[in-house]
PDB file of N, CA and C in Angstrom:
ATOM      1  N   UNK A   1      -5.337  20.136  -4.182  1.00  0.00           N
ATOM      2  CA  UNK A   1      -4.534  19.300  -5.065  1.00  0.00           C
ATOM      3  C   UNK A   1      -4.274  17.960  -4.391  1.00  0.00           C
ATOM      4  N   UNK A   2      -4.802  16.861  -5.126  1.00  0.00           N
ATOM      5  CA  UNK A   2      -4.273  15.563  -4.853  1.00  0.00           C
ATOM      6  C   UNK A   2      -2.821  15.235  -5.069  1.00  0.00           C
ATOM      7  N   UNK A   3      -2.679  14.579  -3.832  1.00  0.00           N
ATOM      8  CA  UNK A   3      -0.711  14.093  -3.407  1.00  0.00           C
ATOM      9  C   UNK A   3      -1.171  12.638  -3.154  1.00  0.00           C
ATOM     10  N   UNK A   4      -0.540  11.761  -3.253  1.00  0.00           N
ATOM     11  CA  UNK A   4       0.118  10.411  -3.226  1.00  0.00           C
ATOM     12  C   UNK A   4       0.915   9.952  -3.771  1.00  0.00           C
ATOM     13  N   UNK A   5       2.406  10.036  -2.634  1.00  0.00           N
ATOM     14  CA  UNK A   5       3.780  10.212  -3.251  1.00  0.00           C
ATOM     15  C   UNK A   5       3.965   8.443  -2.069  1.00  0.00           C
ATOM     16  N   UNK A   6       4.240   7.401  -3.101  1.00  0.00           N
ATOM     17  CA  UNK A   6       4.463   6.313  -2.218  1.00  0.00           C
ATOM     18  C   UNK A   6       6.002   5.944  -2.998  1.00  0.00           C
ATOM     19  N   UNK A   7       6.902   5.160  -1.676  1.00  0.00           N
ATOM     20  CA  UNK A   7       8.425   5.326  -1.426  1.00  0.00           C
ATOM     21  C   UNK A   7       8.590   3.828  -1.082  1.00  0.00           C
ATOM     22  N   UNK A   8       9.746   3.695  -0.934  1.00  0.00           N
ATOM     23  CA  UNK A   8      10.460   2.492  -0.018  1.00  0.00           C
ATOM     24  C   UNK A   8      10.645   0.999  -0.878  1.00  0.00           C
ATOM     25  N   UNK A   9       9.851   0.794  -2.196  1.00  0.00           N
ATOM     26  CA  UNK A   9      10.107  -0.267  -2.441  1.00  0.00           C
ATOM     27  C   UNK A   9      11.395  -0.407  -3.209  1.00  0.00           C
ATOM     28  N   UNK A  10      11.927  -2.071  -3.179  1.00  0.00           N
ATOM     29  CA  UNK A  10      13.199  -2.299  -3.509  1.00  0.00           C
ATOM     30  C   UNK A  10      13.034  -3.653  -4.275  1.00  0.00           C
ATOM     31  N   UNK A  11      14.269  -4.273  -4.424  1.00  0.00           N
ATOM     32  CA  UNK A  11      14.372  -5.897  -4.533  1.00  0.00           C
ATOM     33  C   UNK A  11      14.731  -6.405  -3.453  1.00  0.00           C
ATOM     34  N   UNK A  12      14.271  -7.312  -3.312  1.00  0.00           N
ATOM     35  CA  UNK A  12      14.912  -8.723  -2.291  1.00  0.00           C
ATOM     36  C   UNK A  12      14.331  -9.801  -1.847  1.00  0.00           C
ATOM     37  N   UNK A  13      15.607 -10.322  -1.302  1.00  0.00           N
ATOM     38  CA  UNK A  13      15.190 -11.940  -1.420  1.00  0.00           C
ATOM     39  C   UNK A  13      13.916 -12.508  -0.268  1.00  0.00           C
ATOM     40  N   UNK A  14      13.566 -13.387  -0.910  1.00  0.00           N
ATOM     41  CA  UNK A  14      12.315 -14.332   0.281  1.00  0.00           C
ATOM     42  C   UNK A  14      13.037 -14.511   1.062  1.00  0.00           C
ATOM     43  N   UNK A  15      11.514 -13.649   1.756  1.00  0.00           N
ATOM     44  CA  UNK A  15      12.045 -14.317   3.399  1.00  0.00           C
ATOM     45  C   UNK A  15      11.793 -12.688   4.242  1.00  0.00           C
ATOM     46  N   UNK A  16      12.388 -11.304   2.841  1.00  0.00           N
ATOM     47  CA  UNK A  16      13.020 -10.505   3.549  1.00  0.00           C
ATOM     48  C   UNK A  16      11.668  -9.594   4.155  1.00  0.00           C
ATOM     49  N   UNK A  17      12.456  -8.207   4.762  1.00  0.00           N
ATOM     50  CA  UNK A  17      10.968  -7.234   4.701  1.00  0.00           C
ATOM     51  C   UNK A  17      11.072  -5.664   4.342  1.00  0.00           C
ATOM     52  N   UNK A  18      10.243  -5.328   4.025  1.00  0.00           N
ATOM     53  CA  UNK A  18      10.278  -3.246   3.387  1.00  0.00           C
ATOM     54  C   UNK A  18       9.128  -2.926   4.229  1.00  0.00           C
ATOM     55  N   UNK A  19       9.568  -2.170   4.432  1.00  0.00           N
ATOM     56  CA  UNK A  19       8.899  -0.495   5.132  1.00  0.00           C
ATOM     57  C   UNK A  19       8.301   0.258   3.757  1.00  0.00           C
ATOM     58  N   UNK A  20       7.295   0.327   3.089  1.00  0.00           N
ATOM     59  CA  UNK A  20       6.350   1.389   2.330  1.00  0.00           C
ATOM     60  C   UNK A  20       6.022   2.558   2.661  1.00  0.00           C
ATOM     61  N   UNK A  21       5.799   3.531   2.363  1.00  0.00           N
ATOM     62  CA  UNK A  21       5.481   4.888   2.435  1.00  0.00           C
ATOM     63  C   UNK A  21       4.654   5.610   1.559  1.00  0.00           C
ATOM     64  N   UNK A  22       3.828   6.312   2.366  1.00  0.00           N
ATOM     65  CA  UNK A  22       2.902   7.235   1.315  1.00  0.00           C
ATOM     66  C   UNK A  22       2.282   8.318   1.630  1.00  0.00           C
ATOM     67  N   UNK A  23       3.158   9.603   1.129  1.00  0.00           N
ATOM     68  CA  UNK A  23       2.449  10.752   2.047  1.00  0.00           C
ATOM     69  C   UNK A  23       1.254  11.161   0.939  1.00  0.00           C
ATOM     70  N   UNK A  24       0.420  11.452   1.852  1.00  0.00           N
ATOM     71  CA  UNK A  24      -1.040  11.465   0.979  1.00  0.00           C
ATOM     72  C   UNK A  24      -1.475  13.338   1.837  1.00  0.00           C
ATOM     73  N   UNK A  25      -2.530  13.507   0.633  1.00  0.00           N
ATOM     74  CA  UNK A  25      -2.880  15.276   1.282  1.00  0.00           C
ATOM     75  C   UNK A  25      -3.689  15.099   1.852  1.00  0.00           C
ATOM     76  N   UNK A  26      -4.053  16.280   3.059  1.00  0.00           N
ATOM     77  CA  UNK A  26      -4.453  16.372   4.205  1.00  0.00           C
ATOM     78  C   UNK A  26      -6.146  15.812   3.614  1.00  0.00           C
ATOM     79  N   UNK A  27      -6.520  16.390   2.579  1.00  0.00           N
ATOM     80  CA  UNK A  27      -8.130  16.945   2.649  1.00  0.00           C
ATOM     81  C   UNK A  27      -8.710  15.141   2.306  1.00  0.00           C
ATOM     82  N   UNK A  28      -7.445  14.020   1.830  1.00  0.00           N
ATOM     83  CA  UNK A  28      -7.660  12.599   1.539  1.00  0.00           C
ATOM     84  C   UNK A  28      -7.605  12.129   3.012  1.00  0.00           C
ATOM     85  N   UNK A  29      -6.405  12.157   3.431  1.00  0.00           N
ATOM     86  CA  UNK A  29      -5.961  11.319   4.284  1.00  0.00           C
ATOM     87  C   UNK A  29      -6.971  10.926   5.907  1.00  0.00           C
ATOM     88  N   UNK A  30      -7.292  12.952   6.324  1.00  0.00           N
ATOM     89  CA  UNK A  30      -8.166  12.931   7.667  1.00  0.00           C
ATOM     90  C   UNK A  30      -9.280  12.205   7.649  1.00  0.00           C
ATOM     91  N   UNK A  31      -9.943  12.205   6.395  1.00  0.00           N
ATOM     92  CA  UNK A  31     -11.074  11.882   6.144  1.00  0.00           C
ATOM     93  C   UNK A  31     -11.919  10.387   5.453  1.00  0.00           C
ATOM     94  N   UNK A  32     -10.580   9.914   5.384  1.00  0.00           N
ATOM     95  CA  UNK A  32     -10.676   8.596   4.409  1.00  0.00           C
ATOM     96  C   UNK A  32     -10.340   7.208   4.963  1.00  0.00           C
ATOM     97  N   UNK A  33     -11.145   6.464   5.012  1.00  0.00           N
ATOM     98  CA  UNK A  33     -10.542   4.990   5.016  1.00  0.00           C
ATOM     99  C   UNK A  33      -9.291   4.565   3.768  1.00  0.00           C
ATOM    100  N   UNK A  34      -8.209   4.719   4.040  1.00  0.00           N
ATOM    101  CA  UNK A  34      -6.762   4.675   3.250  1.00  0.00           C
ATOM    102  C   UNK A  34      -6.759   3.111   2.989  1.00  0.00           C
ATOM    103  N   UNK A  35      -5.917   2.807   1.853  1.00  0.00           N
ATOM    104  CA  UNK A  35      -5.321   1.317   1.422  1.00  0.00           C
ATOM    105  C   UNK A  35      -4.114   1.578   1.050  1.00  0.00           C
ATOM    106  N   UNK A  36      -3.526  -0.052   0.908  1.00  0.00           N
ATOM    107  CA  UNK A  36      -2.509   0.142   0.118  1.00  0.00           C
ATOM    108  C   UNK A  36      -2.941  -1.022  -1.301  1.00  0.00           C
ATOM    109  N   UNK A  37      -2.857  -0.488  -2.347  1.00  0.00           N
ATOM    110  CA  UNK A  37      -2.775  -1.508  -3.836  1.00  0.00           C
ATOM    111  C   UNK A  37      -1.415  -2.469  -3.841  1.00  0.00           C
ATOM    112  N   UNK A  38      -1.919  -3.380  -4.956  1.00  0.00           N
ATOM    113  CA  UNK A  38      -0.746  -3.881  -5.901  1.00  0.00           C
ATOM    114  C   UNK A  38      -1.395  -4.246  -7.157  1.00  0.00           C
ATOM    115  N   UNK A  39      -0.622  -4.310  -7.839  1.00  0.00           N
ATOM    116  CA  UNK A  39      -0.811  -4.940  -9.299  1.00  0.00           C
ATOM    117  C   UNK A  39       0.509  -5.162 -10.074  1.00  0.00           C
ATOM    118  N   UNK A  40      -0.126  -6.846  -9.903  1.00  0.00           N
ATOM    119  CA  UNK A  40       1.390  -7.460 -10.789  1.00  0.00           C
ATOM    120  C   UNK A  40       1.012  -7.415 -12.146  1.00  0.00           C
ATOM    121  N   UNK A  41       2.240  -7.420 -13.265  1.00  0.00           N
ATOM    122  CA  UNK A  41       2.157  -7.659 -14.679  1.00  0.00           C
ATOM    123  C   UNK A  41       0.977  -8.486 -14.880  1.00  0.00           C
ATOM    124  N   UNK A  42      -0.024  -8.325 -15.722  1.00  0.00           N
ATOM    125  CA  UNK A  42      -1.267  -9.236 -16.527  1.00  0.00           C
ATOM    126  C   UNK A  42      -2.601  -9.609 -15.355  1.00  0.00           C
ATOM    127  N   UNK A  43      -2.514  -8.386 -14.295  1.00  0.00           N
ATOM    128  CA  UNK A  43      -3.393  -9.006 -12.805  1.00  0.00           C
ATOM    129  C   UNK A  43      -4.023  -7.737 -12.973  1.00  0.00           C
ATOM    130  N   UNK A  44      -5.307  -7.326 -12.497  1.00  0.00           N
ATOM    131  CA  UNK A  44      -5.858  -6.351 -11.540  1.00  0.00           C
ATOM    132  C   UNK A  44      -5.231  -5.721 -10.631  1.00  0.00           C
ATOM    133  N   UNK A  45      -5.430  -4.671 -10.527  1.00  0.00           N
ATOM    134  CA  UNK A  45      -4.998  -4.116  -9.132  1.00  0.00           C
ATOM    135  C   UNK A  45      -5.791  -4.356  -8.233  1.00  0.00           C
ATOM    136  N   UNK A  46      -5.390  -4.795  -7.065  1.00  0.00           N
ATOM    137  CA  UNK A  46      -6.269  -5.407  -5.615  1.00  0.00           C
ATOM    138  C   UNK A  46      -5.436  -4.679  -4.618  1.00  0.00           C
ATOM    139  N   UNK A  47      -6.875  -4.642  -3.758  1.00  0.00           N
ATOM    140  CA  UNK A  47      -6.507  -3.907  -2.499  1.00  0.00           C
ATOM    141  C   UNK A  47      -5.800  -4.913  -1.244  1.00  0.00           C
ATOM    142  N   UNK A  48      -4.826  -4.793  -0.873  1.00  0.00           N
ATOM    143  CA  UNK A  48      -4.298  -5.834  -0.208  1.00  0.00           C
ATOM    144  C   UNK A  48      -4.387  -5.320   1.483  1.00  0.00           C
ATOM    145  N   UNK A  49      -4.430  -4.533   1.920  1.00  0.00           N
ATOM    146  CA  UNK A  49      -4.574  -4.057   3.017  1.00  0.00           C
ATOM    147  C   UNK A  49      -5.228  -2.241   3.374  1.00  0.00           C
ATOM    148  N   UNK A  50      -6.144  -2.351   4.425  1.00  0.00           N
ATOM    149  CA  UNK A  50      -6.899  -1.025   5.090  1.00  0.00           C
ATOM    150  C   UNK A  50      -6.634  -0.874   6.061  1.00  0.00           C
ATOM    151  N   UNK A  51      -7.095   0.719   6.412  1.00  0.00           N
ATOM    152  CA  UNK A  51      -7.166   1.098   8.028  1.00  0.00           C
ATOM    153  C   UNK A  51      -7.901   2.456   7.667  1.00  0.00           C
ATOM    154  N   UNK A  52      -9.039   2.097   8.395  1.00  0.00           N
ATOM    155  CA  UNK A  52     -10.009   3.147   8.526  1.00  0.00           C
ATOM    156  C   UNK A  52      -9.652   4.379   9.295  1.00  0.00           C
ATOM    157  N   UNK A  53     -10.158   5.700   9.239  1.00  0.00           N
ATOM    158  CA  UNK A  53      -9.778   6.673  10.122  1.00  0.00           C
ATOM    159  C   UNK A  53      -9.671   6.253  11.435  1.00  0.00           C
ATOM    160  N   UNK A  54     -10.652   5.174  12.096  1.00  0.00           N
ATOM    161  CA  UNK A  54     -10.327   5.391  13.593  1.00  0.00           C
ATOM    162  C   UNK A  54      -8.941   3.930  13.749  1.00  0.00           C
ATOM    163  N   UNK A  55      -8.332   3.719  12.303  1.00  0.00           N
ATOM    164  CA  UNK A  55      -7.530   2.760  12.835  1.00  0.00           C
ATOM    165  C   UNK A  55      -7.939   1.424  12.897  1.00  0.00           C
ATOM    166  N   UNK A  56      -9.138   0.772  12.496  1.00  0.00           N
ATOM    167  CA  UNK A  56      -9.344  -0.335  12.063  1.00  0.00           C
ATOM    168  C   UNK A  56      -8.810  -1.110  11.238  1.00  0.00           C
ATOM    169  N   UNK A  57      -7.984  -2.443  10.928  1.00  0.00           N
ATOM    170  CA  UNK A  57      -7.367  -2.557   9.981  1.00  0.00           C
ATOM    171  C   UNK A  57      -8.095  -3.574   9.681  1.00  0.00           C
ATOM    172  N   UNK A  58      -8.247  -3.773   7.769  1.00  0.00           N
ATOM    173  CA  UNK A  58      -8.181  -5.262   7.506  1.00  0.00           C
ATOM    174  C   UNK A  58      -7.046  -5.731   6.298  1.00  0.00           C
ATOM    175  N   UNK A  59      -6.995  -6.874   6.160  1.00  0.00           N
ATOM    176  CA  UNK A  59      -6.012  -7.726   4.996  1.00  0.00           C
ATOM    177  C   UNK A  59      -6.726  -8.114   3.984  1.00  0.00           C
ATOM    178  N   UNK A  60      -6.148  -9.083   3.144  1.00  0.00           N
ATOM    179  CA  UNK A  60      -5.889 -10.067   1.912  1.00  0.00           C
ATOM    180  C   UNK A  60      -5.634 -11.261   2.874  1.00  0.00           C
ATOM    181  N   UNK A  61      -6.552 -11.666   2.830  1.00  0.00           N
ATOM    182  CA  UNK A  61      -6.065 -13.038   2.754  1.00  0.00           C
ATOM    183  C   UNK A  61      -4.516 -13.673   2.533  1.00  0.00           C
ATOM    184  N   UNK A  62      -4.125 -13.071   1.661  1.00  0.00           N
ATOM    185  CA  UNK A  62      -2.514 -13.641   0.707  1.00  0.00           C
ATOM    186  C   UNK A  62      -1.705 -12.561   1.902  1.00  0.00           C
ATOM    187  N   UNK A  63      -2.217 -11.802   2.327  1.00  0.00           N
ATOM    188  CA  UNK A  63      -0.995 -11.062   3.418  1.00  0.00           C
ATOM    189  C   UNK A  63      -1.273 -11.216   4.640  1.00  0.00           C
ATOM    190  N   UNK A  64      -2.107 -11.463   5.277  1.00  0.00           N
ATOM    191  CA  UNK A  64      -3.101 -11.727   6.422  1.00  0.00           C
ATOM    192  C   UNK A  64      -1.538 -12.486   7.278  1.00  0.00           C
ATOM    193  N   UNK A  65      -1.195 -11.834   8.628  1.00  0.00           N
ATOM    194  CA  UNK A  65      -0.261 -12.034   9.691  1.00  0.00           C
ATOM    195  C   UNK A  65       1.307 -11.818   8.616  1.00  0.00           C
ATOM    196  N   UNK A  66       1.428 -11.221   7.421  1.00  0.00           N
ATOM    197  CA  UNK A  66       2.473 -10.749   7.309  1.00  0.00           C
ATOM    198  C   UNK A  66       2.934  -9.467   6.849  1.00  0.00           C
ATOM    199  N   UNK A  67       1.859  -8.364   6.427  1.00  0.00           N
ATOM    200  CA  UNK A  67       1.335  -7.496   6.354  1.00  0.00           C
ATOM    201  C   UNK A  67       0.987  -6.171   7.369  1.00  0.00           C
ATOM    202  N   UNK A  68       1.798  -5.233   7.388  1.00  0.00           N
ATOM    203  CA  UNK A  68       0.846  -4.426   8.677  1.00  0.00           C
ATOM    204  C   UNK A  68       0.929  -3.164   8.236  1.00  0.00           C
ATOM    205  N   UNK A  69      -0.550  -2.626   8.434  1.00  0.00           N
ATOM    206  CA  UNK A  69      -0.590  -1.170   7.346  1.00  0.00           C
ATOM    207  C   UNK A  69      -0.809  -0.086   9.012  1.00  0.00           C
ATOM    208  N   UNK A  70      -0.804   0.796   8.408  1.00  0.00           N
ATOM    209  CA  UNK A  70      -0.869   2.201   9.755  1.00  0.00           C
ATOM    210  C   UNK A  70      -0.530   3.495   9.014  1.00  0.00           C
ATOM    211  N   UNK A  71      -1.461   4.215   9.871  1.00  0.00           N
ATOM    212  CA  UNK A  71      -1.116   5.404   9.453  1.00  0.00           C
ATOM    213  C   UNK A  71      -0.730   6.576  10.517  1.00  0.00           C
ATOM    214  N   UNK A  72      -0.373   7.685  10.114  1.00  0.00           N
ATOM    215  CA  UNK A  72       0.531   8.415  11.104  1.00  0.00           C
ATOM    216  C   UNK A  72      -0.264  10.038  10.557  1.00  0.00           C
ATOM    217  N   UNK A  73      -1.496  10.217  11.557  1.00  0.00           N
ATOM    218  CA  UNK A  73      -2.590  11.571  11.942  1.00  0.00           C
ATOM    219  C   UNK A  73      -0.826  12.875  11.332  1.00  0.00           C
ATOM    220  N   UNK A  74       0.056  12.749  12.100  1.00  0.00           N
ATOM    221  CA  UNK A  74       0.946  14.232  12.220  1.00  0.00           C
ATOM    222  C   UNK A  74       2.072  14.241  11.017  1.00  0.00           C
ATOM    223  N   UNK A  75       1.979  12.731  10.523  1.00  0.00           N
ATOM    224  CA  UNK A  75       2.504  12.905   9.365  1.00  0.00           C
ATOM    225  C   UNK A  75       1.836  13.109   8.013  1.00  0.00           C
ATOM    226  N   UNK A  76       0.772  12.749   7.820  1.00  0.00           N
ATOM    227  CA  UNK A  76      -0.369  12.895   6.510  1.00  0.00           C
ATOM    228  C   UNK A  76       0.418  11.369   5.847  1.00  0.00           C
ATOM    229  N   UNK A  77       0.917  10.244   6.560  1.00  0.00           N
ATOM    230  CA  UNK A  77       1.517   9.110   6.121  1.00  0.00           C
ATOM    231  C   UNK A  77       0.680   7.875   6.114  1.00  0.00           C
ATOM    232  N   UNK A  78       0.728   7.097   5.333  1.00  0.00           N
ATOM    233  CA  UNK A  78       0.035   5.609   5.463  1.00  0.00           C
ATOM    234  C   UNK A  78       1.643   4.632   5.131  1.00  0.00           C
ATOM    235  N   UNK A  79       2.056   3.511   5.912  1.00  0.00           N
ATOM    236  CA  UNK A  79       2.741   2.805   6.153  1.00  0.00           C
ATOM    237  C   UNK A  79       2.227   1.595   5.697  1.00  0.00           C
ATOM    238  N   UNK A  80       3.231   0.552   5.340  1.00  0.00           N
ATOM    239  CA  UNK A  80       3.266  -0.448   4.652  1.00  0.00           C
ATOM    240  C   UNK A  80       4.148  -1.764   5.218  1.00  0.00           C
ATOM    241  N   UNK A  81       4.202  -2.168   6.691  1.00  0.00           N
ATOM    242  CA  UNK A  81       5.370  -3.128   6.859  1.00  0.00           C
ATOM    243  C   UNK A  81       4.871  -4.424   6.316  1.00  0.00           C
ATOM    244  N   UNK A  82       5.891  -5.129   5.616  1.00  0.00           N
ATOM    245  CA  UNK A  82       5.855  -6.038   4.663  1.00  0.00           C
ATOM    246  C   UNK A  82       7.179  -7.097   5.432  1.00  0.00           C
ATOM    247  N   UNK A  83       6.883  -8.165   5.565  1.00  0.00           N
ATOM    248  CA  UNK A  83       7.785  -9.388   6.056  1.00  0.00           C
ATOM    249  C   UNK A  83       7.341 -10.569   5.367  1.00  0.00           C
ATOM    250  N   UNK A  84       8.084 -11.415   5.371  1.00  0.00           N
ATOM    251  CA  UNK A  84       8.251 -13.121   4.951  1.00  0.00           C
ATOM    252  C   UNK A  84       7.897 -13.150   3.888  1.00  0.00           C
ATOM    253  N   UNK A  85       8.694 -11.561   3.139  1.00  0.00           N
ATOM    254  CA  UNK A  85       8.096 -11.622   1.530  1.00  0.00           C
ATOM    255  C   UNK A  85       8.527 -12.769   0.433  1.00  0.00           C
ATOM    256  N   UNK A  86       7.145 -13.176  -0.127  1.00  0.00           N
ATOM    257  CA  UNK A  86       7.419 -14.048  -1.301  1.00  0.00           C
ATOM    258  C   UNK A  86       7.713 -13.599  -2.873  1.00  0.00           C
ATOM    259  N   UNK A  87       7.691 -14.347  -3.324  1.00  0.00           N
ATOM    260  CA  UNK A  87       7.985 -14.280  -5.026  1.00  0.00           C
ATOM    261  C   UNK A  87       6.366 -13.791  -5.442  1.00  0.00           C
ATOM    262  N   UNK A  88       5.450 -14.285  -5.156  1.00  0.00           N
ATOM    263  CA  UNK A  88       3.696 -13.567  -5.454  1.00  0.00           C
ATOM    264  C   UNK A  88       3.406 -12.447  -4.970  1.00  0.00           C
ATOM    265  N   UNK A  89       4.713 -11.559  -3.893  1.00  0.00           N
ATOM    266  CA  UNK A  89       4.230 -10.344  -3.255  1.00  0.00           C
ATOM    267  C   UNK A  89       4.593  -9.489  -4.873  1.00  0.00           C
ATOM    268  N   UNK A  90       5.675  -9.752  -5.375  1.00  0.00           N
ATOM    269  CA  UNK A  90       6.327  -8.944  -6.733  1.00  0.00           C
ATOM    270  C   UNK A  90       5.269  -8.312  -7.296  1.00  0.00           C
ATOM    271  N   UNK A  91       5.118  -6.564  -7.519  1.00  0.00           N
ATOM    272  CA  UNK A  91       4.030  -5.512  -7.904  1.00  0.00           C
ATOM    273  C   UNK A  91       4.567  -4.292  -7.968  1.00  0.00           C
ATOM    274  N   UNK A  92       3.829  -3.544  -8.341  1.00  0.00           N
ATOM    275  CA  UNK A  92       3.730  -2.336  -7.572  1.00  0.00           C
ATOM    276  C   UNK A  92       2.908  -2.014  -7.402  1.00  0.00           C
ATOM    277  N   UNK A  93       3.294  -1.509  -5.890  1.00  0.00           N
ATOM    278  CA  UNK A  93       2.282  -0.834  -4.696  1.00  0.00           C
ATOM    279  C   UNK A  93       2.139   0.448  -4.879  1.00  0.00           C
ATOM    280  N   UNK A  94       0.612   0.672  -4.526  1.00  0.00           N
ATOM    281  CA  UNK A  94      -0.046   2.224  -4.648  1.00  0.00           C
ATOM    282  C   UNK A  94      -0.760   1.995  -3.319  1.00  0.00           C
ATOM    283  N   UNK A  95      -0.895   3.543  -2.875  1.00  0.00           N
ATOM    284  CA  UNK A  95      -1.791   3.796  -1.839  1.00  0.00           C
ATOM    285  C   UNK A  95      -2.882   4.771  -2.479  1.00  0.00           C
ATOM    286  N   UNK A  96      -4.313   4.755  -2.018  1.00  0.00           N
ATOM    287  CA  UNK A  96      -5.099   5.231  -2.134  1.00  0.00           C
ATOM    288  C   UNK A  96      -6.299   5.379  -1.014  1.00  0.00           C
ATOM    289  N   UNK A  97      -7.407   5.983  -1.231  1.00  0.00           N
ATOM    290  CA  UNK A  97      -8.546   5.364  -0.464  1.00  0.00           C
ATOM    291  C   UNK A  97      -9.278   4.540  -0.786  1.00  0.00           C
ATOM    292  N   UNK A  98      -9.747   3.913   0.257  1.00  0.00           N
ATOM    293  CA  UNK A  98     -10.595   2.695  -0.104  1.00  0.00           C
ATOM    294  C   UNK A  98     -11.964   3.185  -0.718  1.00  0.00           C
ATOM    295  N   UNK A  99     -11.876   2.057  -1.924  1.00  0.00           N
ATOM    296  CA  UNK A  99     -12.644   2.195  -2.837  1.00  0.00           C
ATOM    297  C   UNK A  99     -12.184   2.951  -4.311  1.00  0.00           C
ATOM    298  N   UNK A 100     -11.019   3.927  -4.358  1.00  0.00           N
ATOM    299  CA  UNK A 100     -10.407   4.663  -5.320  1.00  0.00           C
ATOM    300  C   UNK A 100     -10.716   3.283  -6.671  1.00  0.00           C
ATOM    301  N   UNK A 101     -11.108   4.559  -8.111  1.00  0.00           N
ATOM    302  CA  UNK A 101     -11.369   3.712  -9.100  1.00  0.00           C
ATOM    303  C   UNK A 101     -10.272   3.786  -9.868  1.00  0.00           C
ATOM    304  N   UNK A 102      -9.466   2.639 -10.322  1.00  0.00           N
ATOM    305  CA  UNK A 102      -8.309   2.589 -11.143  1.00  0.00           C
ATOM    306  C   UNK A 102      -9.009   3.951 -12.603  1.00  0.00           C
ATOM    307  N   UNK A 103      -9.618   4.017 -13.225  1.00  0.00           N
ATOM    308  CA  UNK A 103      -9.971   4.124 -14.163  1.00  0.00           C
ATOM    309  C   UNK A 103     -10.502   5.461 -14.013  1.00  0.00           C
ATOM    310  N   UNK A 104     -11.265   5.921 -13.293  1.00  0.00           N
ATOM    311  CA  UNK A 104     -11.508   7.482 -12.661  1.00  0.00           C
ATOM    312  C   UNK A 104     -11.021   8.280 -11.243  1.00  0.00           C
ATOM    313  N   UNK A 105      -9.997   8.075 -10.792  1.00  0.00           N
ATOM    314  CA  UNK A 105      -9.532   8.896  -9.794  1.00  0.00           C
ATOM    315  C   UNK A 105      -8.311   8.633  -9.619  1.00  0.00           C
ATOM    316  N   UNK A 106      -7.335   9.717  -9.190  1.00  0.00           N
ATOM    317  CA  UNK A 106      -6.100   9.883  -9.413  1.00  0.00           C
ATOM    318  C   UNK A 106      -5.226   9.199  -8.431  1.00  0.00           C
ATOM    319  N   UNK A 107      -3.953   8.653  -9.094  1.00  0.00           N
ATOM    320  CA  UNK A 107      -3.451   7.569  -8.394  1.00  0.00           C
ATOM    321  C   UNK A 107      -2.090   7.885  -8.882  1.00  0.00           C
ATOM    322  N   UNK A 108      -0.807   7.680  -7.738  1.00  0.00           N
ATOM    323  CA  UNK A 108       0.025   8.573  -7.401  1.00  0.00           C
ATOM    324  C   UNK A 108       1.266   7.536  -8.691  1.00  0.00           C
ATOM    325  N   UNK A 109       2.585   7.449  -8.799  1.00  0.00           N
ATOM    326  CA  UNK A 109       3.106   6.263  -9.427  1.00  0.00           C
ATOM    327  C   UNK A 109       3.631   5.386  -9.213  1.00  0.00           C
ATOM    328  N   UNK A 110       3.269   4.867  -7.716  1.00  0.00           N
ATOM    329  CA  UNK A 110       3.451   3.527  -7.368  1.00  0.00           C
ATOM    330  C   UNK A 110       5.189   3.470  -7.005  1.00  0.00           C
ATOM    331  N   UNK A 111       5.257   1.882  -6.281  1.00  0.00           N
ATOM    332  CA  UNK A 111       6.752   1.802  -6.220  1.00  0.00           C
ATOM    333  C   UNK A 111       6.931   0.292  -6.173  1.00  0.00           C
ATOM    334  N   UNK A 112       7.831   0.169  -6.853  1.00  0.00           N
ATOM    335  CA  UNK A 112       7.892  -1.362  -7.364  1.00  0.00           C
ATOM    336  C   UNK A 112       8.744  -1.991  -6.641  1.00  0.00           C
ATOM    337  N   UNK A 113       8.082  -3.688  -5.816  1.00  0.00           N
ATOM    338  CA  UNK A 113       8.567  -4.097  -5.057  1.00  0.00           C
ATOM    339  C   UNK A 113       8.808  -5.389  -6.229  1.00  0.00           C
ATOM    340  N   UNK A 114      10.017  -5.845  -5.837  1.00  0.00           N
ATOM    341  CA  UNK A 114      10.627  -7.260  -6.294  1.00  0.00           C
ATOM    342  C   UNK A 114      11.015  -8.088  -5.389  1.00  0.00           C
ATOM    343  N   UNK A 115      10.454  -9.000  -5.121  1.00  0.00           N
ATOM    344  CA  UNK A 115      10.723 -10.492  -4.453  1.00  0.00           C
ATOM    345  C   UNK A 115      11.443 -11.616  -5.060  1.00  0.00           C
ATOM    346  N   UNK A 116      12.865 -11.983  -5.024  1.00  0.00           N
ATOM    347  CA  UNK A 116      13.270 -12.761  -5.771  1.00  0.00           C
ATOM    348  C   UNK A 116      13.625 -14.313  -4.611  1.00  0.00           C
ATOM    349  N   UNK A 117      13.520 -15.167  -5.335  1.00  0.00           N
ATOM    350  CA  UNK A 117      13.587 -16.767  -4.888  1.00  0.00           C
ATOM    351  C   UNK A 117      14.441 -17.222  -4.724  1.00  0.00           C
TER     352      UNK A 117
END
């Protein structure tokens, strides 16, 4: 059974930062290059940050040095630290694996971050 239970988002003001969460199941997580999504109102969902099983990470451009994803082997967790959030971070965030298809594979219900100005 597929799990992706993602946590932590809130409102707040620019500038501020959230901690994300996403416990994902074992048979995804060991084996998968993990992400984290967003998708704002009238946008695509885009992958904004990775980390491959051995811990490789990459960004977005738009998050690139404010962004830091990780995951945690003993927790079945993928992490989300988020700082010098703007008003364009405003979404909600999903975790998945990289490559997951909005449209054919199951995707957990997100948690909605608000950035206000």
């Amino acid at each position: 059974q597929v799990q992706l239970v993602e946590s932590g988002g809130e409102s707040v003001q620019a500038g501020g930062s959230l901690r994300l969460s996403c416990v994902v199941s074992a048979s995804i997580f060991r084996i998968r290059d993990m992400g984290w999504y967003r998708q704002a109102p009238g946008n695509p969902r885009e992958l904004v940050a990775s980390v491959t099983s051995g811990g490789s990470t990459n960004y977005a451009d738009s998050v690139k040095g404010r962004f830091t994803i990780s995951r945690d082997y003993a927790k079945n967790t993928v992490s989300l630290q988020m700082s010098s959030l703007k008003p364009e971070d405003t979404a909600v965030y999903y975790c998945n694996r990289v490559g997951a298809s909005v449209q054919y594979d199951y995707w957990g219900q997100g948690t909605q971050v608000t950035v206000s100005s």
